[in-house]
PDB file of N, CA and C in Angstrom:
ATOM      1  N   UNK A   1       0.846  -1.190   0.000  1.00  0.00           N
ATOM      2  CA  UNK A   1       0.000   0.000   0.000  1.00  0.00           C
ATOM      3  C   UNK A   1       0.884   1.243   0.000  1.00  0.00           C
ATOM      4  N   UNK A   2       0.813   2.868  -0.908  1.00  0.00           N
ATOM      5  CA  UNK A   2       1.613   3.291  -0.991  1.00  0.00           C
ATOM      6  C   UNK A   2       1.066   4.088   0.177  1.00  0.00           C
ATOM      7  N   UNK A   3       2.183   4.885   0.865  1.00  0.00           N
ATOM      8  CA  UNK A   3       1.672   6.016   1.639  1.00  0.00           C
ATOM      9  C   UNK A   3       1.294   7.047   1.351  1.00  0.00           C
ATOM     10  N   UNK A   4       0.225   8.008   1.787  1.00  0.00           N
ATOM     11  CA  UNK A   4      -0.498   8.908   1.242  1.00  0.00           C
ATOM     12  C   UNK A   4       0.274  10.272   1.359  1.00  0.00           C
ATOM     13  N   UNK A   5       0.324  11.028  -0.153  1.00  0.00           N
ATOM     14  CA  UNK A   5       0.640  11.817  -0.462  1.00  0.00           C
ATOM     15  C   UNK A   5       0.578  12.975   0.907  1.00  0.00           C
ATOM     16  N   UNK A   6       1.776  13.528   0.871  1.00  0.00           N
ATOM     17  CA  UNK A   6       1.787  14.831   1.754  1.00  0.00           C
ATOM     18  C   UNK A   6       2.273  16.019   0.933  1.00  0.00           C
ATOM     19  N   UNK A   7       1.363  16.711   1.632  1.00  0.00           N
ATOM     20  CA  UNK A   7       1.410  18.337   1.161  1.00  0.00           C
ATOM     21  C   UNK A   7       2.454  19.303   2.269  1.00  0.00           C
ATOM     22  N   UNK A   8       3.187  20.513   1.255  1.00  0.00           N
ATOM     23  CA  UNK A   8       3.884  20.968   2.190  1.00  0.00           C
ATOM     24  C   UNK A   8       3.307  22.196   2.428  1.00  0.00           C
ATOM     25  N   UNK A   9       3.095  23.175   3.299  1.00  0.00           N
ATOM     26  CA  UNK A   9       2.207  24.243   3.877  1.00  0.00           C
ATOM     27  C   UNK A   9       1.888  25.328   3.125  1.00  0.00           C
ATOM     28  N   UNK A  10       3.297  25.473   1.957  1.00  0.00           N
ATOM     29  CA  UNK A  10       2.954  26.586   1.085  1.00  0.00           C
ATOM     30  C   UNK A  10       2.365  25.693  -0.209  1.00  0.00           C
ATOM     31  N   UNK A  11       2.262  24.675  -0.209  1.00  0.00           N
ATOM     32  CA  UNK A  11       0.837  23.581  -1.340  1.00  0.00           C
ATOM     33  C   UNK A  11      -0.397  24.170  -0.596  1.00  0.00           C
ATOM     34  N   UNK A  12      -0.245  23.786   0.518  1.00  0.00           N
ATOM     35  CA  UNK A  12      -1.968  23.595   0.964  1.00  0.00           C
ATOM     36  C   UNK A  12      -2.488  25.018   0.482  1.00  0.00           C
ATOM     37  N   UNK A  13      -1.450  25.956   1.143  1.00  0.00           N
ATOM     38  CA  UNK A  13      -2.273  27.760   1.329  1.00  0.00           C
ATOM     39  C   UNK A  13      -2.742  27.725  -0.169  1.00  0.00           C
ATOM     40  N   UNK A  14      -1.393  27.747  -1.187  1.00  0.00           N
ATOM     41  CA  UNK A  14      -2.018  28.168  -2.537  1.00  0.00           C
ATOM     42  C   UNK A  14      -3.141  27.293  -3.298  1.00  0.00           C
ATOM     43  N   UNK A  15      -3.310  26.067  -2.761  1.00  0.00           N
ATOM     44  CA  UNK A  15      -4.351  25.559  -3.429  1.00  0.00           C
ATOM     45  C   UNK A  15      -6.276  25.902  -2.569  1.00  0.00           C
ATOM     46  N   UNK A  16      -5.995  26.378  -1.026  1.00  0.00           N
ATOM     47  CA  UNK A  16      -7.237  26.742  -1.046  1.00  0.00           C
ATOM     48  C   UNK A  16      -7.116  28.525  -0.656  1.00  0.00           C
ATOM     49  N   UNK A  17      -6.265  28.999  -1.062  1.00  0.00           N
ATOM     50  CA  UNK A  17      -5.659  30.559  -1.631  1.00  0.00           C
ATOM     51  C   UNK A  17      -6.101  31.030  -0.055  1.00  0.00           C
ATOM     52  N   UNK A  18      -5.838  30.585   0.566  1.00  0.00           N
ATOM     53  CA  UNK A  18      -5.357  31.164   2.226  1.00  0.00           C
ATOM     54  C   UNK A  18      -4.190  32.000   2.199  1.00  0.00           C
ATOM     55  N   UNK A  19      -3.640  32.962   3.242  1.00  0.00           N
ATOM     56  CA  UNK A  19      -2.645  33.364   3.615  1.00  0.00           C
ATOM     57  C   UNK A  19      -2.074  32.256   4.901  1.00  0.00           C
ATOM     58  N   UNK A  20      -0.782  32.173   4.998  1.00  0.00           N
ATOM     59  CA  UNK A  20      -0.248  31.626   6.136  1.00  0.00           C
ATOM     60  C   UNK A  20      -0.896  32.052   7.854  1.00  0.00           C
ATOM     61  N   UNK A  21      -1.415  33.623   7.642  1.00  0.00           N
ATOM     62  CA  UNK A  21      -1.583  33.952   8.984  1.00  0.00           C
ATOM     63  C   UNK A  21      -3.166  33.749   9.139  1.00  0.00           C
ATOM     64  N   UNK A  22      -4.333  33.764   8.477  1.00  0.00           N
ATOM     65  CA  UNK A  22      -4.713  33.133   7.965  1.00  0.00           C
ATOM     66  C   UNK A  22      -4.933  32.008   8.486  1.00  0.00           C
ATOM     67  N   UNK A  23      -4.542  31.219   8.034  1.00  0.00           N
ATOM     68  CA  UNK A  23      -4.897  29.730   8.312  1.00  0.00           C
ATOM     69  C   UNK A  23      -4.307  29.262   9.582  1.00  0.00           C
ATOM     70  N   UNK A  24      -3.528  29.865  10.506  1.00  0.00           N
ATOM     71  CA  UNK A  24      -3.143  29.601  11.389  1.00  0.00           C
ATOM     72  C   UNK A  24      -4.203  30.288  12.312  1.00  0.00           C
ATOM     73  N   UNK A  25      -4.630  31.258  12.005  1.00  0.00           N
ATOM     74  CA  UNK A  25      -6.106  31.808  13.264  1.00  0.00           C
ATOM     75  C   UNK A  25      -6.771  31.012  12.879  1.00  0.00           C
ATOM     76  N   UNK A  26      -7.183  30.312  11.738  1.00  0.00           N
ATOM     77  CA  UNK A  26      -8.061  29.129  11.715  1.00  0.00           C
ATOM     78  C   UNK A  26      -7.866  27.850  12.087  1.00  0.00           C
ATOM     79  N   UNK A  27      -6.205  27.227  12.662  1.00  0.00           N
ATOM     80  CA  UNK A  27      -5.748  26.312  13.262  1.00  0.00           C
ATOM     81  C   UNK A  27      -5.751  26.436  14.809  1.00  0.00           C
ATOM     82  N   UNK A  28      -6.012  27.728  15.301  1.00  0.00           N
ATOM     83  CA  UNK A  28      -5.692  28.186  16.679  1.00  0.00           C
ATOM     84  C   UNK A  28      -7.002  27.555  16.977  1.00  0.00           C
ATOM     85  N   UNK A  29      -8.522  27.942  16.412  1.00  0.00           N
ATOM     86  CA  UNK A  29      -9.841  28.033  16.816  1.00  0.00           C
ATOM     87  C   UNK A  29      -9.926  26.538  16.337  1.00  0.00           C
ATOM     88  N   UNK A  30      -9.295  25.774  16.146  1.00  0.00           N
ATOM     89  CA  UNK A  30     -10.164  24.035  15.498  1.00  0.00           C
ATOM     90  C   UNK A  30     -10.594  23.975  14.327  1.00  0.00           C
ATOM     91  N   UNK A  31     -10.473  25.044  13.611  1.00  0.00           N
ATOM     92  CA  UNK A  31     -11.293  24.901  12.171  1.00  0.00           C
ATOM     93  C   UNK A  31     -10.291  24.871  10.921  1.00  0.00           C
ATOM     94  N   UNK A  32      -9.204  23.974  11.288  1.00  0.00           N
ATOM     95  CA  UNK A  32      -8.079  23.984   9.968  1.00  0.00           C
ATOM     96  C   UNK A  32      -7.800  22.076   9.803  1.00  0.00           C
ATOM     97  N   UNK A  33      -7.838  21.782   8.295  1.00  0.00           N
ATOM     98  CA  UNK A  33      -7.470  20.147   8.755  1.00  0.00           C
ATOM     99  C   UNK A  33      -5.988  20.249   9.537  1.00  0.00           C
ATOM    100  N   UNK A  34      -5.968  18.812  10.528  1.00  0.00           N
ATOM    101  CA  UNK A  34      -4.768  18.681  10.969  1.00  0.00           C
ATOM    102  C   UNK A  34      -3.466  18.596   9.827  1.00  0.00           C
ATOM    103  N   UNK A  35      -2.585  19.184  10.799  1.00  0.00           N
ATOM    104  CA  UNK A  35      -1.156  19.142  10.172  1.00  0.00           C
ATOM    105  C   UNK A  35      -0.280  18.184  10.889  1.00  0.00           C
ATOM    106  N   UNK A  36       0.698  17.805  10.396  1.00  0.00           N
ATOM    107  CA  UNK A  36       1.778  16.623  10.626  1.00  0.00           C
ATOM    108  C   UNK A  36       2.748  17.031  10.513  1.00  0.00           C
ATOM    109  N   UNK A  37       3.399  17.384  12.126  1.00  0.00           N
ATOM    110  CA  UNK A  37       4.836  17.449  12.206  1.00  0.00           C
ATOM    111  C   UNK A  37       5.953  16.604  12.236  1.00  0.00           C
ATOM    112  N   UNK A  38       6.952  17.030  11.380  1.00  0.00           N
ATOM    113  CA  UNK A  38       7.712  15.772  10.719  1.00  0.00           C
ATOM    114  C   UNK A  38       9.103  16.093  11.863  1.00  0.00           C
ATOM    115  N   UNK A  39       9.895  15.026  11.755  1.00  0.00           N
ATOM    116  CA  UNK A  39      10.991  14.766  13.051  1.00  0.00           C
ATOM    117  C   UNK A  39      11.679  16.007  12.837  1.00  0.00           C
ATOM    118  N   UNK A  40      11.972  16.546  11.875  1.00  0.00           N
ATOM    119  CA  UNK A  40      12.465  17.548  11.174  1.00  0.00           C
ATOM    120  C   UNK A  40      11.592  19.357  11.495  1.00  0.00           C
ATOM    121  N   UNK A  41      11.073  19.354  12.168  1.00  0.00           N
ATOM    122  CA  UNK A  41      10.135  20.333  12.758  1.00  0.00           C
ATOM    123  C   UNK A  41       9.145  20.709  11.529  1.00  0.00           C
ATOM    124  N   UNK A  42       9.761  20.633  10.050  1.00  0.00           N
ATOM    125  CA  UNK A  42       8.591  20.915   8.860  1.00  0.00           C
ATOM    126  C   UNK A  42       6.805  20.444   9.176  1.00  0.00           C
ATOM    127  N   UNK A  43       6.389  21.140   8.770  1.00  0.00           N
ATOM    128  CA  UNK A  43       5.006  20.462   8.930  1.00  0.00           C
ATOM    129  C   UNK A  43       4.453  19.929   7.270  1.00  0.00           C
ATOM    130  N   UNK A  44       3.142  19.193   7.628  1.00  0.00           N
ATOM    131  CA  UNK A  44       2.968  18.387   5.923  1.00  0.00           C
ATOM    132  C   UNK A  44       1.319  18.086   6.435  1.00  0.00           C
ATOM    133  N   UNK A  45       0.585  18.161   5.443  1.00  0.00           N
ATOM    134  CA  UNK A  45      -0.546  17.873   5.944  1.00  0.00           C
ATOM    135  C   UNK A  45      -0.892  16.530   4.525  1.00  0.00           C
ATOM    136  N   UNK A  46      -1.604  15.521   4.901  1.00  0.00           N
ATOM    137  CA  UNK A  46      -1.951  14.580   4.105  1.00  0.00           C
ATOM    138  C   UNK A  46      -2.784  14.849   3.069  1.00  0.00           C
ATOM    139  N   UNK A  47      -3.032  14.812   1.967  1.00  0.00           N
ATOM    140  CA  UNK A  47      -3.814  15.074   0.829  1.00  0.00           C
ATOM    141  C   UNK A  47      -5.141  14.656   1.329  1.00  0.00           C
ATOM    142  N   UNK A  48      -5.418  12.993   1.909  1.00  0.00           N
ATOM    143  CA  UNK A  48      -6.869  12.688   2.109  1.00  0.00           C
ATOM    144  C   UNK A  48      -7.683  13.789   3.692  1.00  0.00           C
ATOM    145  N   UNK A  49      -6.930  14.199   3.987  1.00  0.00           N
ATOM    146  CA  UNK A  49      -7.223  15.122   5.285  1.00  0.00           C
ATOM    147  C   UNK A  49      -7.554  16.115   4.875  1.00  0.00           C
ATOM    148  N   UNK A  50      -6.888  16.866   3.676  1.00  0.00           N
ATOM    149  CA  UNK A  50      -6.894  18.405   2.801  1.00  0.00           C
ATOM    150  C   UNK A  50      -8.391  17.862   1.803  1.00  0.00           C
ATOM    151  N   UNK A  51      -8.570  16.912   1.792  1.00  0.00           N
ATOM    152  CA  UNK A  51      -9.618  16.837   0.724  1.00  0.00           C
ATOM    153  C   UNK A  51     -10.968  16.574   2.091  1.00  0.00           C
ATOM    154  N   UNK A  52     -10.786  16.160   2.386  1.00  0.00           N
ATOM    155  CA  UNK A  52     -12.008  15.701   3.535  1.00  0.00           C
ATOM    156  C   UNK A  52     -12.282  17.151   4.212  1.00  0.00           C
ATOM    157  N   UNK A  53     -11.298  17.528   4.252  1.00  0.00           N
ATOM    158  CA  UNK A  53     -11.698  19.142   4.627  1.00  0.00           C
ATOM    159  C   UNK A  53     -12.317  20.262   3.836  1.00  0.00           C
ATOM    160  N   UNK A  54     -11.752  20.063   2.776  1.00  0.00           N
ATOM    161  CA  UNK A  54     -12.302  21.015   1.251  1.00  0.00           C
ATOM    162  C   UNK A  54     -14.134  20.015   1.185  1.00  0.00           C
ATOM    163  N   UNK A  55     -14.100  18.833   1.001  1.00  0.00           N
ATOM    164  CA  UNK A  55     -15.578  18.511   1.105  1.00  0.00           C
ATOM    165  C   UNK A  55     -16.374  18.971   2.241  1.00  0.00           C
ATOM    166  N   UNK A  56     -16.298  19.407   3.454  1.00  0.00           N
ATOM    167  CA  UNK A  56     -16.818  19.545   4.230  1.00  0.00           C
ATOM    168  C   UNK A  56     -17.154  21.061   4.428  1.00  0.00           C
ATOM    169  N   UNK A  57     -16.723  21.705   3.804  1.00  0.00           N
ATOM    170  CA  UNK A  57     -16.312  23.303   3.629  1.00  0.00           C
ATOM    171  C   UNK A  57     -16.268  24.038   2.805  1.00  0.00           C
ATOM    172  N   UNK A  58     -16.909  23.465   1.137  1.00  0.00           N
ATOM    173  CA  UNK A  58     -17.226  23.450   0.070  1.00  0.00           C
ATOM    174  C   UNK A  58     -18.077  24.808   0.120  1.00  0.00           C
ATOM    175  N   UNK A  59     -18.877  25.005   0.891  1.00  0.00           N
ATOM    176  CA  UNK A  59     -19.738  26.587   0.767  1.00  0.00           C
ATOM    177  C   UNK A  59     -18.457  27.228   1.255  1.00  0.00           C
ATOM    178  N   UNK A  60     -17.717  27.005   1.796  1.00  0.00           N
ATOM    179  CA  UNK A  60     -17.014  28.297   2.159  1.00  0.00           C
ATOM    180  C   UNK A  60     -16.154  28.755   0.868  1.00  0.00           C
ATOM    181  N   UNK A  61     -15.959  27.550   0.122  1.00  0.00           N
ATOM    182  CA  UNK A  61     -14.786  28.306  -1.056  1.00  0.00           C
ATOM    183  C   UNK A  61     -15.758  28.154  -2.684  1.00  0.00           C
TER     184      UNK A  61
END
């Protein structure tokens, strides 16, 4: 099974055209999909997490 595609933070913003600061007041309040911090301090968020989120939130964009 392959492992699921990860996105890196400046993918996610430009594909649902967020700003960084932005989406972090929307990570502060619970309302951002989770992100995945890598051993490496980078963060990556999973494609099926970024999509489950865009379906759920579809009126908003």
């Amino acid at each position: 099974m392959a492992r699921p595609q990860m996105l890196k933070l400046p993918e996610v913003l430009e594909e649902i055209n967020m700003s960084r600061a932005a989406f972090y007041r929307m990570r502060a309040r619970g309302q951002a999909p989770q992100l995945v911090k890598l051993p490496n301090g980078h963060l990556r968020m999973r494609r099926t997490d970024l999509d489950e989120w865009l379906s759920g939130n579809a009126a908003a964009y």
